[in-house]
C-alpha atoms as a PDB file:
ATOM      1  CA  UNK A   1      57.512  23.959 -30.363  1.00  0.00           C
ATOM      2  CA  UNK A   2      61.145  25.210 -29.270  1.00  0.00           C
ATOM      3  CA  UNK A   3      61.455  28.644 -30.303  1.00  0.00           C
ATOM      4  CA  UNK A   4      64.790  27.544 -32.084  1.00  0.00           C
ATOM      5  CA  UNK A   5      62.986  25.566 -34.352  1.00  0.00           C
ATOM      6  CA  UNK A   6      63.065  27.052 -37.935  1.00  0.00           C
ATOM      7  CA  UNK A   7      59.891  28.748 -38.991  1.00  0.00           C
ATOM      8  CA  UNK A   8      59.097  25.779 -42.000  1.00  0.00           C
ATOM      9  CA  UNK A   9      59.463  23.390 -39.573  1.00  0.00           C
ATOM     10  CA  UNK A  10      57.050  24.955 -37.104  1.00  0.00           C
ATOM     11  CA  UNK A  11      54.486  25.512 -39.489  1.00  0.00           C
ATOM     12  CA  UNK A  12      54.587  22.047 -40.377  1.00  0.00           C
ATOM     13  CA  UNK A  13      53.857  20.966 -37.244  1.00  0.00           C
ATOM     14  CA  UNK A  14      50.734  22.742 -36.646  1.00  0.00           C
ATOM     15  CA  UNK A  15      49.645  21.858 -40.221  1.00  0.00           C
ATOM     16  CA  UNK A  16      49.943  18.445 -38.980  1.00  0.00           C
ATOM     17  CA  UNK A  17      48.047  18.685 -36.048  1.00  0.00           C
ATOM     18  CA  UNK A  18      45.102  20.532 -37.889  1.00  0.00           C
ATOM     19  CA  UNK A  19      45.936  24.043 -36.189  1.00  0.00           C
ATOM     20  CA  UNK A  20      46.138  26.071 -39.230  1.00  0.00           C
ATOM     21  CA  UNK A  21      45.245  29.376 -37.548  1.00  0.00           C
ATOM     22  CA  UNK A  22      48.787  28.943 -35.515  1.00  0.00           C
ATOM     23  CA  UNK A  23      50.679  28.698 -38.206  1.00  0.00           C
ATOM     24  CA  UNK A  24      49.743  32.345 -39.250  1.00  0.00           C
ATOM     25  CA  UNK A  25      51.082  33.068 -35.123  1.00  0.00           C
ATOM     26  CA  UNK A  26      53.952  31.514 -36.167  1.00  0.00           C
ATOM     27  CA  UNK A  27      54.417  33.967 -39.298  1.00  0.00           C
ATOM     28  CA  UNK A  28      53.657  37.160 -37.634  1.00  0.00           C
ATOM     29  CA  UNK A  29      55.949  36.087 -34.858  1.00  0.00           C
ATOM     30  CA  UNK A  30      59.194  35.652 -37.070  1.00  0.00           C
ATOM     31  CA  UNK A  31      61.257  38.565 -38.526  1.00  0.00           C
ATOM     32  CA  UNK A  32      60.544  38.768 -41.954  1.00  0.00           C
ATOM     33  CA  UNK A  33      63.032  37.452 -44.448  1.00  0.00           C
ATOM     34  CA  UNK A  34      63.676  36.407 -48.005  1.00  0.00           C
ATOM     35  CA  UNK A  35      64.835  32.980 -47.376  1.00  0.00           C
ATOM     36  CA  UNK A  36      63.382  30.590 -44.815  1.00  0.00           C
ATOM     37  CA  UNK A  37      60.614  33.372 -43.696  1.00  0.00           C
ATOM     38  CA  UNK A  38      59.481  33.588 -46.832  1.00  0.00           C
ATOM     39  CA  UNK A  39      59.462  29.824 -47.661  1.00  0.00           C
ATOM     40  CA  UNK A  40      57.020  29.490 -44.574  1.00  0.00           C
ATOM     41  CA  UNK A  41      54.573  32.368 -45.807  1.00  0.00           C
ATOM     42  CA  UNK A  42      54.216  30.140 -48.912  1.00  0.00           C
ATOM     43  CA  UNK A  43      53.445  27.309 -47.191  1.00  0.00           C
ATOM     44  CA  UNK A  44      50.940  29.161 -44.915  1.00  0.00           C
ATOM     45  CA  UNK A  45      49.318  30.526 -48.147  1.00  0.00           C
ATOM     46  CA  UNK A  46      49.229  26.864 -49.843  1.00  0.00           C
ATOM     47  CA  UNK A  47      47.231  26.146 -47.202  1.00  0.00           C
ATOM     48  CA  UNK A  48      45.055  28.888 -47.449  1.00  0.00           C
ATOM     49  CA  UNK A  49      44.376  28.202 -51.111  1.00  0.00           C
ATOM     50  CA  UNK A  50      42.697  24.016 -49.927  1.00  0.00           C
ATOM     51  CA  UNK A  51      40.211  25.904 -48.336  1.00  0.00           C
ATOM     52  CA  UNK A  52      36.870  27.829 -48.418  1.00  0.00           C
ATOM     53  CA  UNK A  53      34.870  30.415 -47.210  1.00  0.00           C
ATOM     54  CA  UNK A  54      35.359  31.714 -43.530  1.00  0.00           C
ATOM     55  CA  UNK A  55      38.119  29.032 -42.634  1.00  0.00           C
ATOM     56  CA  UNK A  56      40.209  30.581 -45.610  1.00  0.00           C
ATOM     57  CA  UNK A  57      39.629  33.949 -44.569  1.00  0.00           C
ATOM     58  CA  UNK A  58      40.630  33.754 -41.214  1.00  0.00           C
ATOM     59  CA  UNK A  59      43.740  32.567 -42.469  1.00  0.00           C
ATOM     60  CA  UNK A  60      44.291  34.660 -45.843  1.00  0.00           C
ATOM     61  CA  UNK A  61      43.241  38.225 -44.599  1.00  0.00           C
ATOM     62  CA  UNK A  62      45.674  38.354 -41.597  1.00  0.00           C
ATOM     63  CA  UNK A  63      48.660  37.399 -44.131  1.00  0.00           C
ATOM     64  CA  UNK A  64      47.252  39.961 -46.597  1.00  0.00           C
ATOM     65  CA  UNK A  65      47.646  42.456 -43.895  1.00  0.00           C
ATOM     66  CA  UNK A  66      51.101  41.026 -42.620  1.00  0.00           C
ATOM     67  CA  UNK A  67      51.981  41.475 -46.239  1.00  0.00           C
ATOM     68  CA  UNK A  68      50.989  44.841 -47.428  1.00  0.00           C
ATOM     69  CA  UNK A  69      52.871  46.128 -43.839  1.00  0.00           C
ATOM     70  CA  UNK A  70      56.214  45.034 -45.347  1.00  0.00           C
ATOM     71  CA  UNK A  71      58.831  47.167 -45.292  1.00  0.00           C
ATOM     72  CA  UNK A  72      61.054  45.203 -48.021  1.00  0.00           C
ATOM     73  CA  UNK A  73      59.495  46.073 -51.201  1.00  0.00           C
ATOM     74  CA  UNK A  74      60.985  42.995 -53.217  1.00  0.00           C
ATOM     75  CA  UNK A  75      59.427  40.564 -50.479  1.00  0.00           C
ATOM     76  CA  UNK A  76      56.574  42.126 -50.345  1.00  0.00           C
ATOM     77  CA  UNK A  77      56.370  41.683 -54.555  1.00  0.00           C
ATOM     78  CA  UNK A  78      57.425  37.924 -54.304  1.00  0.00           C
ATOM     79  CA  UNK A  79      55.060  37.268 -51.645  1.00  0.00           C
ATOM     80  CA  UNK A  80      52.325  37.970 -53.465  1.00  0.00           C
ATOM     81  CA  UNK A  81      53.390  36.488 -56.150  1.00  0.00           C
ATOM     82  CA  UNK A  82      54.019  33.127 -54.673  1.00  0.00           C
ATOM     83  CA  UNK A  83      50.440  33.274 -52.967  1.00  0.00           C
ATOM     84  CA  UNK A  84      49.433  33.536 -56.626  1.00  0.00           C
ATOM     85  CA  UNK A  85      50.718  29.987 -57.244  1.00  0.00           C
ATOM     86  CA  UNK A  86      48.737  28.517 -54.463  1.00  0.00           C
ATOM     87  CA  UNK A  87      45.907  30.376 -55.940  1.00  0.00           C
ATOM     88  CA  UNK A  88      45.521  32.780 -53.415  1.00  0.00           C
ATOM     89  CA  UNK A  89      45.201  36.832 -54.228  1.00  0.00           C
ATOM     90  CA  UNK A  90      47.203  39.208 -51.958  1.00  0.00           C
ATOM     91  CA  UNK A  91      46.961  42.112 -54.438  1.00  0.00           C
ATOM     92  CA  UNK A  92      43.867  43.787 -54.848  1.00  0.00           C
ATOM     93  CA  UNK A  93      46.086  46.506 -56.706  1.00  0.00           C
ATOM     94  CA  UNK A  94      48.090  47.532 -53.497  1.00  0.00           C
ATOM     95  CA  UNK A  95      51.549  45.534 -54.692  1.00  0.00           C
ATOM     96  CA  UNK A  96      51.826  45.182 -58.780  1.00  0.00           C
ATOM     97  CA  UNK A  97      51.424  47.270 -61.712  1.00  0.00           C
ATOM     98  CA  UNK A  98      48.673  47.947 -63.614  1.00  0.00           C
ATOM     99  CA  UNK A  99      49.590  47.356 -66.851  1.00  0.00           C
ATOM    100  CA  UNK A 100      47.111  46.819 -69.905  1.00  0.00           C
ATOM    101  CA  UNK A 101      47.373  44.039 -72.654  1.00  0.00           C
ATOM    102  CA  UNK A 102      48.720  46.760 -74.695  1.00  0.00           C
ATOM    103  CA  UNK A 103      51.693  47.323 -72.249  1.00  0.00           C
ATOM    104  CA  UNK A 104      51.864  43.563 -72.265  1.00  0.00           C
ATOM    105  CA  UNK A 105      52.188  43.592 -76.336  1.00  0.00           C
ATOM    106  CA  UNK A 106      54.760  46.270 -76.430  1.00  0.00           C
ATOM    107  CA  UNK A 107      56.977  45.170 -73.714  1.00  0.00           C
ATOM    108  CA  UNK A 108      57.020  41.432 -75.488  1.00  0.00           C
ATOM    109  CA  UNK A 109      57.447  43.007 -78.889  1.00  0.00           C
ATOM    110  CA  UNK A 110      61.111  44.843 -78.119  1.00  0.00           C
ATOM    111  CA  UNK A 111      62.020  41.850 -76.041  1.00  0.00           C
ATOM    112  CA  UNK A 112      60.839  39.434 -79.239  1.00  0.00           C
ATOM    113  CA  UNK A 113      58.716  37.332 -77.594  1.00  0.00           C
ATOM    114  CA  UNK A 114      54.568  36.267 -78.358  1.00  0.00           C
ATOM    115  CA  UNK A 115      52.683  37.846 -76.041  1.00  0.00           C
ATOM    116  CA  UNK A 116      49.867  35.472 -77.729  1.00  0.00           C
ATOM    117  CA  UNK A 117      52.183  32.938 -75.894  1.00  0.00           C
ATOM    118  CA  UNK A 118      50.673  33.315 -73.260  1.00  0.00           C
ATOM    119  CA  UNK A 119      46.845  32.869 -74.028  1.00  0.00           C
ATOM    120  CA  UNK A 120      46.323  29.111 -73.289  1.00  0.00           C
ATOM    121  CA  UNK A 121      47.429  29.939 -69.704  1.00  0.00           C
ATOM    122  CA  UNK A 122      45.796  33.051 -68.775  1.00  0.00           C
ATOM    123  CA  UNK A 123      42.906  35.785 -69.856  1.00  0.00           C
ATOM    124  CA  UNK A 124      43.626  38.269 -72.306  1.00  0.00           C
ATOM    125  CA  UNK A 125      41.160  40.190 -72.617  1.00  0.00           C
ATOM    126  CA  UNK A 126      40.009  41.215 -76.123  1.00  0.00           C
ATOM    127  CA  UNK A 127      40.261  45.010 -75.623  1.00  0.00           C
ATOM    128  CA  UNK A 128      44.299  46.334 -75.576  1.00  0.00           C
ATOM    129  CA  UNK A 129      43.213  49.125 -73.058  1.00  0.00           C
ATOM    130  CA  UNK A 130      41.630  46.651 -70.528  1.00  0.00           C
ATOM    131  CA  UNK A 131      43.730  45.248 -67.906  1.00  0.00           C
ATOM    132  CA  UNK A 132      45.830  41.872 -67.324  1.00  0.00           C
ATOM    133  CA  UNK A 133      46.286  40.099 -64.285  1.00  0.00           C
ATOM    134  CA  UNK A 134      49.888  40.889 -63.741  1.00  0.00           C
ATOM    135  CA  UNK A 135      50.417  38.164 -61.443  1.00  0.00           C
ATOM    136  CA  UNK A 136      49.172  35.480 -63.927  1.00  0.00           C
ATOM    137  CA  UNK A 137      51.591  37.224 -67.077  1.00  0.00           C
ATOM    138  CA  UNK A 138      54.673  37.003 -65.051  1.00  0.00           C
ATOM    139  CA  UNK A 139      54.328  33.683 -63.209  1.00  0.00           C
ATOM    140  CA  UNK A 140      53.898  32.145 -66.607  1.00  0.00           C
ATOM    141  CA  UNK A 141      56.571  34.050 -68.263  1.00  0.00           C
ATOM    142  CA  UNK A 142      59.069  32.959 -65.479  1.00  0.00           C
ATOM    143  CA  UNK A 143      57.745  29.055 -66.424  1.00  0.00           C
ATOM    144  CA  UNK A 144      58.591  29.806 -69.980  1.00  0.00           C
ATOM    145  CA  UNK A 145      62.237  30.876 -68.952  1.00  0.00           C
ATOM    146  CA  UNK A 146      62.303  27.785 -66.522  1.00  0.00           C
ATOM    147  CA  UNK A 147      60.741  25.550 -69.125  1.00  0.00           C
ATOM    148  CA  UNK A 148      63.106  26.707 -72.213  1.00  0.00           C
ATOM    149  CA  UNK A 149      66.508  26.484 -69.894  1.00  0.00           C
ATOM    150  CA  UNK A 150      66.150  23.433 -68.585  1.00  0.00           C
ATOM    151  CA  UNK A 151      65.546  22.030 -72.825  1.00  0.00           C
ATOM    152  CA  UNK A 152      68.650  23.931 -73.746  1.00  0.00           C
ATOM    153  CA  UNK A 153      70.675  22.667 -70.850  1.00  0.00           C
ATOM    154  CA  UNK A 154      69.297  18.667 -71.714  1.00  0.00           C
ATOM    155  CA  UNK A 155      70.066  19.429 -75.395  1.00  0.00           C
ATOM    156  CA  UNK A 156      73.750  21.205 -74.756  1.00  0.00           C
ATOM    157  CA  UNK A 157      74.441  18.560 -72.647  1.00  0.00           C
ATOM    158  CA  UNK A 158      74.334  15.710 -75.644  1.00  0.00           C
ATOM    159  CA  UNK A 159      76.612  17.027 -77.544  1.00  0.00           C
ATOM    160  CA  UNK A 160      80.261  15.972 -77.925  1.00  0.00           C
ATOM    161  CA  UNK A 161      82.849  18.279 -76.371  1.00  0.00           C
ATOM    162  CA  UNK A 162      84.671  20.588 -78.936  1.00  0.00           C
ATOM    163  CA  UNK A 163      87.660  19.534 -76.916  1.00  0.00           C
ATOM    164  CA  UNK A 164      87.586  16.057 -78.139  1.00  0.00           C
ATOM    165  CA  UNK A 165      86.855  16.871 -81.510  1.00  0.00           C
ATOM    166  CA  UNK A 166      89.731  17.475 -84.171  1.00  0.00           C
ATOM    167  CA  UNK A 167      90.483  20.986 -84.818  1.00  0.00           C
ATOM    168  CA  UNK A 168      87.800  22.315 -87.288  1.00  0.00           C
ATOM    169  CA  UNK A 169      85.796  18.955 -87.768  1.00  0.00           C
ATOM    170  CA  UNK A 170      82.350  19.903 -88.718  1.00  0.00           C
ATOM    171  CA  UNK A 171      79.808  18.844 -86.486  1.00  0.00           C
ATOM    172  CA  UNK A 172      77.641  15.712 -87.443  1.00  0.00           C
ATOM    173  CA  UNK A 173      74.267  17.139 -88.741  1.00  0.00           C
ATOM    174  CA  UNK A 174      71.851  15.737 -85.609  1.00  0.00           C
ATOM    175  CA  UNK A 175      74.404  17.713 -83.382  1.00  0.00           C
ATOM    176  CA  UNK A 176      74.418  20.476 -85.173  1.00  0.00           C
ATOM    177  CA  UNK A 177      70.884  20.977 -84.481  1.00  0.00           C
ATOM    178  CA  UNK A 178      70.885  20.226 -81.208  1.00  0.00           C
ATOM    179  CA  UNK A 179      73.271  22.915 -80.936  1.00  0.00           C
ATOM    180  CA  UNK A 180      71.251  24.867 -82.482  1.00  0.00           C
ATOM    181  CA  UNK A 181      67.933  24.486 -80.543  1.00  0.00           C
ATOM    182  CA  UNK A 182      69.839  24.525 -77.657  1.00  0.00           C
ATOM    183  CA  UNK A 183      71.096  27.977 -78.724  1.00  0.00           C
ATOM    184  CA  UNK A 184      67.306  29.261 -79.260  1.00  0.00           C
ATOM    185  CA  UNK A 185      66.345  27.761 -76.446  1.00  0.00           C
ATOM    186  CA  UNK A 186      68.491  29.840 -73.908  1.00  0.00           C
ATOM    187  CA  UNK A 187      68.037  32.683 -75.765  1.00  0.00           C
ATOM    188  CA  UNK A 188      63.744  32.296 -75.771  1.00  0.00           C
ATOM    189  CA  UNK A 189      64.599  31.366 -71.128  1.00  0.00           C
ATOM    190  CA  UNK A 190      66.559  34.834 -71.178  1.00  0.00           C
ATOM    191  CA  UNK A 191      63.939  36.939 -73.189  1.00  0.00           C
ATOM    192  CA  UNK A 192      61.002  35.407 -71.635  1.00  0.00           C
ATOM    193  CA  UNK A 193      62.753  36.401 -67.719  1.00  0.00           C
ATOM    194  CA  UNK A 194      63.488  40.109 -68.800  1.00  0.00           C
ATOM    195  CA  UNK A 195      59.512  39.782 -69.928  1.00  0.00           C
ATOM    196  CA  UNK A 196      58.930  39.193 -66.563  1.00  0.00           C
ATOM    197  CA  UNK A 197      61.360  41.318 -64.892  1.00  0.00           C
ATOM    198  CA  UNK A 198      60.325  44.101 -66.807  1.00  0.00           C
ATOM    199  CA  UNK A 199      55.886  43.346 -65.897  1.00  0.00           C
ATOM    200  CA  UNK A 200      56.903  44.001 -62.196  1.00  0.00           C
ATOM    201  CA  UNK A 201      58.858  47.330 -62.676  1.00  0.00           C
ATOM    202  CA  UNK A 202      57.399  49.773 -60.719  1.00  0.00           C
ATOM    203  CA  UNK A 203      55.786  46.987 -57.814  1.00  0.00           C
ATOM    204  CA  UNK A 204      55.228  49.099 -54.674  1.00  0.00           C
END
């Protein structure tokens, strides 16, 4: 490969050709960004998380390393964090808090949110002092935020400007609860985000 060719693109080629252990060369070769950098380390960690035993190891504990060395403290959080989504742990307590499913409760209470929410999609564990698995709490709790924005952007969408409506025409009763859900809808994305904002305070 040219060594002008962006890092994605590189480790796409040696993904094609079956050379996955180059594509972590390829990684610890590159300065370490937040953009296209850190776009490759996902994909290097996707791959890591299709296979098993000592092939996956030789590819997930150099990264882990290569990770925890980071000097950029928010790429070092969202690294992790996006190895999570491919299934693969880089935090064996090095990166995120350690927060407790009461910690959870609380910070979800004074946001206004159910931290019961997030049940079907994760452990909780039945004691409030035992611990969460950070990771899992705010990945989800981002997908909530995704997930509710995108309805209240489809719903606020449908409904007929207030420019082209006479001046103080009520609103037709369907719209009105569009409007309405709409309304919840981005307020439920923005308190489910500071949720997850607020679970990675303190990442090292």
């Amino acid at each position: 490969m040219s060594n002008g060719a962006r890092v994605t693109d590189e480790i796409e080629f040696y993904k094609r050709k079956g050379q996955l252990q180059q594509t972590v060369r390829v990684i610890r070769a590159r300065r370490p960004e937040r953009l296209r950098w850190r776009m490759g380390l996902s994909s290097v960690t996707q791959i890591a998380g299709t296979l098993r035993g000592r092939a996956r190891m030789r590819i997930e504990e150099p990264v882990r390393e290569l990770v925890l060395d980071l000097p950029d403290r928010l790429l070092r959080r969202e690294a992790v964090l996006d190895a999570r989504r491919h299934g693969v742990d880089l935090d064996r307590g090095e990166v995120l808090p350690h927060l407790t499913r009461w910690d959870l409760r609380r910070s979800a209470f004074l946001i206004g949110v159910d931290h019961l929410a997030l049940a079907p999609y994760m452990r909780l564990p039945e004691e409030y002092s035992a611990p969460i698995d950070t990771a899992a709490a705010v990945l989800i709790s981002r997908a909530f935020a995704t997930a509710h924005k995108t309805r209240s952007e489809r719903l606020l969408r449908t409904l007929t400007p207030a420019s082209t409506q006479p001046k103080d025409a009520p609103r037709i009763r369907l719209e009105q609860v569009r409007l309405e859900r709409g309304e919840r809808d981005r307020d439920l994305a923005s308190r489910w985000m500071v949720l997850a904002k607020v679970l990675v305070e303190g990442s090292r």
